[in-house]
C-alpha atoms as a PDB file:
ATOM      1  CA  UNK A   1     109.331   6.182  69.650  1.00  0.00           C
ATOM      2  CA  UNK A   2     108.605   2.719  68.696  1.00  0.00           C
ATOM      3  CA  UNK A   3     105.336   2.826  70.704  1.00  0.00           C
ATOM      4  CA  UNK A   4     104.869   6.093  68.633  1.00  0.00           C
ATOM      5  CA  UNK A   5     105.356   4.339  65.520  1.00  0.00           C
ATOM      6  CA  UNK A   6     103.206   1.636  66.676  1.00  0.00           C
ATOM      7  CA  UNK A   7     100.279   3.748  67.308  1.00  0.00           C
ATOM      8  CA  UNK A   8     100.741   6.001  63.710  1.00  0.00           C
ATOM      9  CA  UNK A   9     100.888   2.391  62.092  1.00  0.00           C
ATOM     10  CA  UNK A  10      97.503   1.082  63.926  1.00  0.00           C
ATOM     11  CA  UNK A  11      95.729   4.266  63.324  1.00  0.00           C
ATOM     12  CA  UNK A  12      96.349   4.163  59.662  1.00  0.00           C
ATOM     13  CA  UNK A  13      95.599   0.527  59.321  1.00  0.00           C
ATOM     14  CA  UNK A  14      91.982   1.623  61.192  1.00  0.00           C
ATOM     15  CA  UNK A  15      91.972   5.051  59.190  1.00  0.00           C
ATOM     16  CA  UNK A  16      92.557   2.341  56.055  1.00  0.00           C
ATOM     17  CA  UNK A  17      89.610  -0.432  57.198  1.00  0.00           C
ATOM     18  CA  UNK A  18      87.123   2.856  58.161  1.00  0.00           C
ATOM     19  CA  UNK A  19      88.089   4.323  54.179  1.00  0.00           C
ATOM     20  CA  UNK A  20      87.415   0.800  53.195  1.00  0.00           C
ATOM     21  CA  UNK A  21      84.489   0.380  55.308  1.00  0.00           C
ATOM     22  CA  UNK A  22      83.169   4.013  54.176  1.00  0.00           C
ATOM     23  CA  UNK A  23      83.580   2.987  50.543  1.00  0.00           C
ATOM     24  CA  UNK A  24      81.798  -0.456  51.384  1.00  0.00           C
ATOM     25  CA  UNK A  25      79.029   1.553  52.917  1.00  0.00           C
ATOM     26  CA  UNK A  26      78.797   3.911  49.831  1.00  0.00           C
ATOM     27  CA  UNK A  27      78.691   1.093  47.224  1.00  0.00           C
ATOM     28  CA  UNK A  28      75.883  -1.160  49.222  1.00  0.00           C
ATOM     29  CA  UNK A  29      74.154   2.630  49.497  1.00  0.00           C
ATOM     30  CA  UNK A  30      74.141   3.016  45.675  1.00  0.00           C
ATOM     31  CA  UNK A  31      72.919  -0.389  45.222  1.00  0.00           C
ATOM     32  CA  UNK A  32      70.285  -0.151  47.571  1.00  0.00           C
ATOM     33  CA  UNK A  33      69.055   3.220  45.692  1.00  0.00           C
ATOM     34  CA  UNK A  34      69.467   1.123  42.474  1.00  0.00           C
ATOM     35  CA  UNK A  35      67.528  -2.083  44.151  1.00  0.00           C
ATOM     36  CA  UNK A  36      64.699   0.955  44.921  1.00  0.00           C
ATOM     37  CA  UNK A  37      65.008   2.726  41.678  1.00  0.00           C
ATOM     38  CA  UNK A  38      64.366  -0.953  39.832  1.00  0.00           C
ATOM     39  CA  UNK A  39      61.195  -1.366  42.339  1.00  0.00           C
ATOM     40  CA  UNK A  40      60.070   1.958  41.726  1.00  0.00           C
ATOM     41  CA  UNK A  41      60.211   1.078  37.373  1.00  0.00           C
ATOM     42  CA  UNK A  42      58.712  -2.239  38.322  1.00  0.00           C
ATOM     43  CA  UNK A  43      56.054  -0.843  40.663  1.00  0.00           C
ATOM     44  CA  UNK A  44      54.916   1.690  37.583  1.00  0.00           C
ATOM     45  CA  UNK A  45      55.135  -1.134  34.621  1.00  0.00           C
ATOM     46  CA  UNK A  46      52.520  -3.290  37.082  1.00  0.00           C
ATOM     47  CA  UNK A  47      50.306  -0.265  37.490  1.00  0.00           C
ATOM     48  CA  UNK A  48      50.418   0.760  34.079  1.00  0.00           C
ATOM     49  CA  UNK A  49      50.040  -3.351  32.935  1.00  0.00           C
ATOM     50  CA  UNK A  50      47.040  -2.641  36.082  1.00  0.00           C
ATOM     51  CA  UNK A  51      45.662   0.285  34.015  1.00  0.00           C
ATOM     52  CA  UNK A  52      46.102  -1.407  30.628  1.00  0.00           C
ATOM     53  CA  UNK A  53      44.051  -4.536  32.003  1.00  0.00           C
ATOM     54  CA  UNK A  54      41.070  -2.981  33.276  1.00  0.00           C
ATOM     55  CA  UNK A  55      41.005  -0.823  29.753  1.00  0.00           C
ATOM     56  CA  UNK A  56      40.655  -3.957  28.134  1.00  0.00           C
ATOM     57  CA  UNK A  57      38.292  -5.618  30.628  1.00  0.00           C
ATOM     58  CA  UNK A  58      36.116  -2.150  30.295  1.00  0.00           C
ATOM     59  CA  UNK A  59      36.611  -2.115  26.511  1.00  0.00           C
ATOM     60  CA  UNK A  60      35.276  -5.775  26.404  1.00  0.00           C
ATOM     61  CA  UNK A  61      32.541  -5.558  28.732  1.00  0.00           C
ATOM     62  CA  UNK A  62      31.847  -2.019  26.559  1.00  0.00           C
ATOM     63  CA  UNK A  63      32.062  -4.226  23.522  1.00  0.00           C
ATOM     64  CA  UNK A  64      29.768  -6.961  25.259  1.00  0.00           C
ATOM     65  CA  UNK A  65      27.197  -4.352  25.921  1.00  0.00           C
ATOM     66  CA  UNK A  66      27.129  -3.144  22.497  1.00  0.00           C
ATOM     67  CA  UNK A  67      26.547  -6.602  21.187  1.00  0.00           C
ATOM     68  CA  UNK A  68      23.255  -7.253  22.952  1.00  0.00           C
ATOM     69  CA  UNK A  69      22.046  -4.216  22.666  1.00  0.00           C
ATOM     70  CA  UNK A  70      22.594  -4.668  18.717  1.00  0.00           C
ATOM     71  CA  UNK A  71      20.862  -8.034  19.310  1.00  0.00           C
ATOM     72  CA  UNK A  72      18.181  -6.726  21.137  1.00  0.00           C
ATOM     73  CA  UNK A  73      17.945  -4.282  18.372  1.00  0.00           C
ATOM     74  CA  UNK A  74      17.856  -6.530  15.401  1.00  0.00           C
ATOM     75  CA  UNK A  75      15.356  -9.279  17.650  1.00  0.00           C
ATOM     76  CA  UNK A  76      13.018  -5.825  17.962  1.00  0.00           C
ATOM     77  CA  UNK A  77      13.060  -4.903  13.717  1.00  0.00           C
ATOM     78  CA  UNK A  78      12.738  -8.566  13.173  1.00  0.00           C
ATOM     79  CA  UNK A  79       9.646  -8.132  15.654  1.00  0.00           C
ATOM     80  CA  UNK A  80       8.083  -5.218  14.008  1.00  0.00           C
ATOM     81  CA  UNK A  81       9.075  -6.236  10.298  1.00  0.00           C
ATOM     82  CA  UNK A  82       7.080  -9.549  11.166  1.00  0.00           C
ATOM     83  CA  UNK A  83       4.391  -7.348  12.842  1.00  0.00           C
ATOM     84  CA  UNK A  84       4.326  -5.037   9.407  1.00  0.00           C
ATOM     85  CA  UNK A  85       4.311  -8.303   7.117  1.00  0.00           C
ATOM     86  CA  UNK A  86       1.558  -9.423   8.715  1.00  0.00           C
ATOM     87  CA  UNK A  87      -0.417  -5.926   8.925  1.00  0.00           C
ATOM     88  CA  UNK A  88       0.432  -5.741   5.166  1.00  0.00           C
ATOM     89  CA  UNK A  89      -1.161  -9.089   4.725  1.00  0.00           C
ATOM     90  CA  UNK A  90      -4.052  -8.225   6.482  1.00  0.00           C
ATOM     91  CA  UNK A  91      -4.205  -4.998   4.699  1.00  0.00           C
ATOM     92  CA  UNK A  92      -4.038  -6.910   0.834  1.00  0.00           C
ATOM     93  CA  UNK A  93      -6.465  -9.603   2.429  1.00  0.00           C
ATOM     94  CA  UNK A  94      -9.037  -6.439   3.083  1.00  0.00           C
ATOM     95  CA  UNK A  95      -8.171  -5.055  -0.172  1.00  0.00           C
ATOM     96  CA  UNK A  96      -8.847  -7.720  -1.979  1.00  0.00           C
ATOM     97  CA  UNK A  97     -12.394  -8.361   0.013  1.00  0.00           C
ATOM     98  CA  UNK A  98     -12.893  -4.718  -1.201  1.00  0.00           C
ATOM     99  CA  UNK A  99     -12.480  -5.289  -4.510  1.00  0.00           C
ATOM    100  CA  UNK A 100     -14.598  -8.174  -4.014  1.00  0.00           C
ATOM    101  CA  UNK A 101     -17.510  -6.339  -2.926  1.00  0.00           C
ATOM    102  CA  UNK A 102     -17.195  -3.443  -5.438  1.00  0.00           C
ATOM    103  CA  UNK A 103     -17.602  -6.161  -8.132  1.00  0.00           C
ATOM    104  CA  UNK A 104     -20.575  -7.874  -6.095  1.00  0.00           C
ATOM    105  CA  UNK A 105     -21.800  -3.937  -5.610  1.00  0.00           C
ATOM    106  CA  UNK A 106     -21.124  -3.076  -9.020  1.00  0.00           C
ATOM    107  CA  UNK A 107     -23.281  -6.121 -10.306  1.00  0.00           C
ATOM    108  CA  UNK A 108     -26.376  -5.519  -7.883  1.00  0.00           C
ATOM    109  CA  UNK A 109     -26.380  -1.527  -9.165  1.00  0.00           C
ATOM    110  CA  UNK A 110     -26.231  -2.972 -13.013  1.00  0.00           C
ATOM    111  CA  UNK A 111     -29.265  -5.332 -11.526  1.00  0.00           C
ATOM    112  CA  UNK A 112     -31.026  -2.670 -10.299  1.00  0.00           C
ATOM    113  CA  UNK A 113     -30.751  -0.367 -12.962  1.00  0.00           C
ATOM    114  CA  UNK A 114     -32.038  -2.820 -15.531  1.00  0.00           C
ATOM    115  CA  UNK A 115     -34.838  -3.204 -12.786  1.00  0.00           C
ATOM    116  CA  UNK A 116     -35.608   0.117 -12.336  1.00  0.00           C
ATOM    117  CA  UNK A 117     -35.325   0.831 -16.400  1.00  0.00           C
ATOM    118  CA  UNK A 118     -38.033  -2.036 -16.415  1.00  0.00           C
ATOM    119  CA  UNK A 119     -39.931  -0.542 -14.016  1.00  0.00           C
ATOM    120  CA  UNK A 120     -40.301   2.580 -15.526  1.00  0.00           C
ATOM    121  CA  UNK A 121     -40.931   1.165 -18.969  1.00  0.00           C
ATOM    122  CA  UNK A 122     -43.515  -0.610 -17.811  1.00  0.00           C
ATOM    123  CA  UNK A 123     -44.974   2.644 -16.137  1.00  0.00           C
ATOM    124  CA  UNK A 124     -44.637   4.113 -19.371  1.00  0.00           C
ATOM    125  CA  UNK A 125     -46.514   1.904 -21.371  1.00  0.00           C
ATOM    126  CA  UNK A 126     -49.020   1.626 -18.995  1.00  0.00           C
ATOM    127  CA  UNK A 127     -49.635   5.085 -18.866  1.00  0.00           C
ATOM    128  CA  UNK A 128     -49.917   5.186 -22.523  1.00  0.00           C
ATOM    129  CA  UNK A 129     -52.877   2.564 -22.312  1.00  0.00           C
ATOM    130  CA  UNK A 130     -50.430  -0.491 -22.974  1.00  0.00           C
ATOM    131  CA  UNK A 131     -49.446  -3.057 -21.111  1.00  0.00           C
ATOM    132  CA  UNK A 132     -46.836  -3.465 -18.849  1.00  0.00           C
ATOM    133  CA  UNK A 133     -43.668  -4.728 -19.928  1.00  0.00           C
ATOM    134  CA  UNK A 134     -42.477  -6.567 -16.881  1.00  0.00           C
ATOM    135  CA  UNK A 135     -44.583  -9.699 -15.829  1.00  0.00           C
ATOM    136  CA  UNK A 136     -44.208 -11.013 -12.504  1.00  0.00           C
ATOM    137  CA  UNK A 137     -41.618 -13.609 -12.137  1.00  0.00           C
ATOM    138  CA  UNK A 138     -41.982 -17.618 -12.284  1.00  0.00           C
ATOM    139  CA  UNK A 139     -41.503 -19.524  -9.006  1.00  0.00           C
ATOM    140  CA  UNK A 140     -37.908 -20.561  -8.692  1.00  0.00           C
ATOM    141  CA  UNK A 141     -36.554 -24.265  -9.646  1.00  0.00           C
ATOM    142  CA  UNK A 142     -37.062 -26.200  -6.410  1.00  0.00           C
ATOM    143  CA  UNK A 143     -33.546 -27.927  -7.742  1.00  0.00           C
ATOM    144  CA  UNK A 144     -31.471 -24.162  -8.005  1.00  0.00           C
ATOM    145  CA  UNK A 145     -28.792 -23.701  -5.026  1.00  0.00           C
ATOM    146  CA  UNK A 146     -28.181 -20.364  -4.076  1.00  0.00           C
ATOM    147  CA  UNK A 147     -24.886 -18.734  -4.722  1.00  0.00           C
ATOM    148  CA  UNK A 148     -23.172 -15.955  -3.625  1.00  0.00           C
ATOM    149  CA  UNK A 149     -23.995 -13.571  -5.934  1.00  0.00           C
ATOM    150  CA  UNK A 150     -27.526 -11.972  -5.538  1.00  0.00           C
ATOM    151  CA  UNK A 151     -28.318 -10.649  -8.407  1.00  0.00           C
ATOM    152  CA  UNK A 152     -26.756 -13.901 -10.486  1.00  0.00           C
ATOM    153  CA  UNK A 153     -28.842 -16.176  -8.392  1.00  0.00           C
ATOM    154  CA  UNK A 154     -32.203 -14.209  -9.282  1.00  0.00           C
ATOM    155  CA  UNK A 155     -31.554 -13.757 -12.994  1.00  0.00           C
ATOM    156  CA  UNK A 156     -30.638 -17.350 -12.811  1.00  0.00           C
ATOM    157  CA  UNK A 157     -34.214 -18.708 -11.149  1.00  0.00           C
ATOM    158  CA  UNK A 158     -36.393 -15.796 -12.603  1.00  0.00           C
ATOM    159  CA  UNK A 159     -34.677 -16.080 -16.312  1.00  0.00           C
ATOM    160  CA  UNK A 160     -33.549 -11.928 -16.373  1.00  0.00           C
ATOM    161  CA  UNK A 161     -30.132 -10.798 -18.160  1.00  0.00           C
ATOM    162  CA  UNK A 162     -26.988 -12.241 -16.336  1.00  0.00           C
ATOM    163  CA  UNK A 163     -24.917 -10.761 -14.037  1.00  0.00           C
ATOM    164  CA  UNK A 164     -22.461 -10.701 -16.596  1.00  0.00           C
ATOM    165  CA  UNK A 165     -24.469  -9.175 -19.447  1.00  0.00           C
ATOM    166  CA  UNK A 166     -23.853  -5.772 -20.471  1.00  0.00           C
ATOM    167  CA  UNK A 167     -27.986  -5.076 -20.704  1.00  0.00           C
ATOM    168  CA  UNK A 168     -28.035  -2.052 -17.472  1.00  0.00           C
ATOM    169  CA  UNK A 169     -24.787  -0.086 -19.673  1.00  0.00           C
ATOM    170  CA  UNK A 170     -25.755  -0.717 -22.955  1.00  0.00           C
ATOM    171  CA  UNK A 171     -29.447   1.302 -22.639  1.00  0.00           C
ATOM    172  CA  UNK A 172     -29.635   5.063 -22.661  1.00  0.00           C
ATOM    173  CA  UNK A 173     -32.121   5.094 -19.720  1.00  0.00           C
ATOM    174  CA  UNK A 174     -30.135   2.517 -17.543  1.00  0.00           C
ATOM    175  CA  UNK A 175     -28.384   5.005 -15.613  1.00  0.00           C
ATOM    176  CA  UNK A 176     -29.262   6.307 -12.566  1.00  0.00           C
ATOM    177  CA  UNK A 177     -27.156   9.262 -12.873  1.00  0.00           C
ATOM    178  CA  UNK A 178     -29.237  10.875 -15.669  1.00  0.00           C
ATOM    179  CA  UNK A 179     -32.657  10.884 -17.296  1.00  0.00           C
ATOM    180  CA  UNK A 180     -34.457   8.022 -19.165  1.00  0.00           C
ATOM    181  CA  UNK A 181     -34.758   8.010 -23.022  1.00  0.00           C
ATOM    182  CA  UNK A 182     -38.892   9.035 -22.268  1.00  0.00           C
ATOM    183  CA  UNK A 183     -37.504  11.850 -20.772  1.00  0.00           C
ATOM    184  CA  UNK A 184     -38.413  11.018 -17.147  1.00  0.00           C
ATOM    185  CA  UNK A 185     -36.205  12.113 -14.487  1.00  0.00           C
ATOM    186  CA  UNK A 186     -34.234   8.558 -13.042  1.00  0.00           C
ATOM    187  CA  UNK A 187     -35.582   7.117  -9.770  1.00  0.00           C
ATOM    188  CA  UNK A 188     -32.594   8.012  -7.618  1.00  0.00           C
ATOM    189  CA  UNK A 189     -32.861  11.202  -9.082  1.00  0.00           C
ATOM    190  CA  UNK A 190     -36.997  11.684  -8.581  1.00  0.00           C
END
């Protein structure tokens, strides 16, 4: 009976160490699950700080892209507003030469219509049995320089009405657009 009561008290001294060994096992289980769960949070937060990361890097390589290509933008309307200044330069320059030559055109036909209104005076009075109006022109001052107005340099060396002078307007029969005042059709229009 003693043995008896030897063996009952070993085998609940090991049934005692193999509950405390179970509940040993248990806790280390639940803190190895924990120790997992807290790699599986950590895992996610370094993906997600992963993910976040390369958002940024894309946003700022996004954002980099943008920026030249608004540079390369604003270097390209600088380019063509400099182009367009200078076309509109060039444009006023020819404009201006235009206007130029209108004057120097508008001169020459006020020439040639006091010309051509001598002209046909004198063929007018020498049909009539007078004499011509017009005389041929004295030779030019060997001391006159030429400018660049034609018909200011000839009334200049040959003594005629200026450039300036209102004589081609101011007659009735100075226009080319009608008829003289003898009633003769105009020479452009002959």
């Amino acid at each position: 009976e003693k043995r008896l009561e030897a063996r009952e008290s070993q085998l609940a001294a090991a049934s005692a160490e193999i509950t405390r060994g179970n509940a040993i096992i248990e806790r280390l289980a639940e803190q190895a699950r924990a120790q997992q769960q807290k790699l599986r949070l950590r895992a996610d937060v370094v993906k997600q700080q992963e993910r976040r990361v390369a958002d940024a890097t894309k946003d700022r390589d996004d954002a980099r892209h943008q920026k030249d290509l608004a540079l390369a933008t604003a270097s390209r309307e600088a380019d063509r507003r400099a182009r367009a200044d200078a076309d509109l330069d060039a444009a006023r320059k020819k404009l201006d030469e235009a206007a130029d030559l209108l004057e120097h055109n508008q001169r020459v036909i006020q020439w040639l219509n006091a010309e051509l209104h001598a002209h046909q005076v004198g063929r007018s009075s020498s049909a009539s049995g007078g004499a011509p109006v017009v005389s041929p022109p004295p030779k030019p001052a060997p001391d006159a320089a030429p400018s660049d107005d034609v018909a200011a340099d000839y009334f200049s060396r040959y003594g005629g009405v200026g450039a300036d002078s209102s004589f081609a307007s101011s007659r009735p029969d100075s226009s080319f657009l009608g008829r003289g005042s003898s009633g003769a059709p105009s020479f452009l229009h002959e």
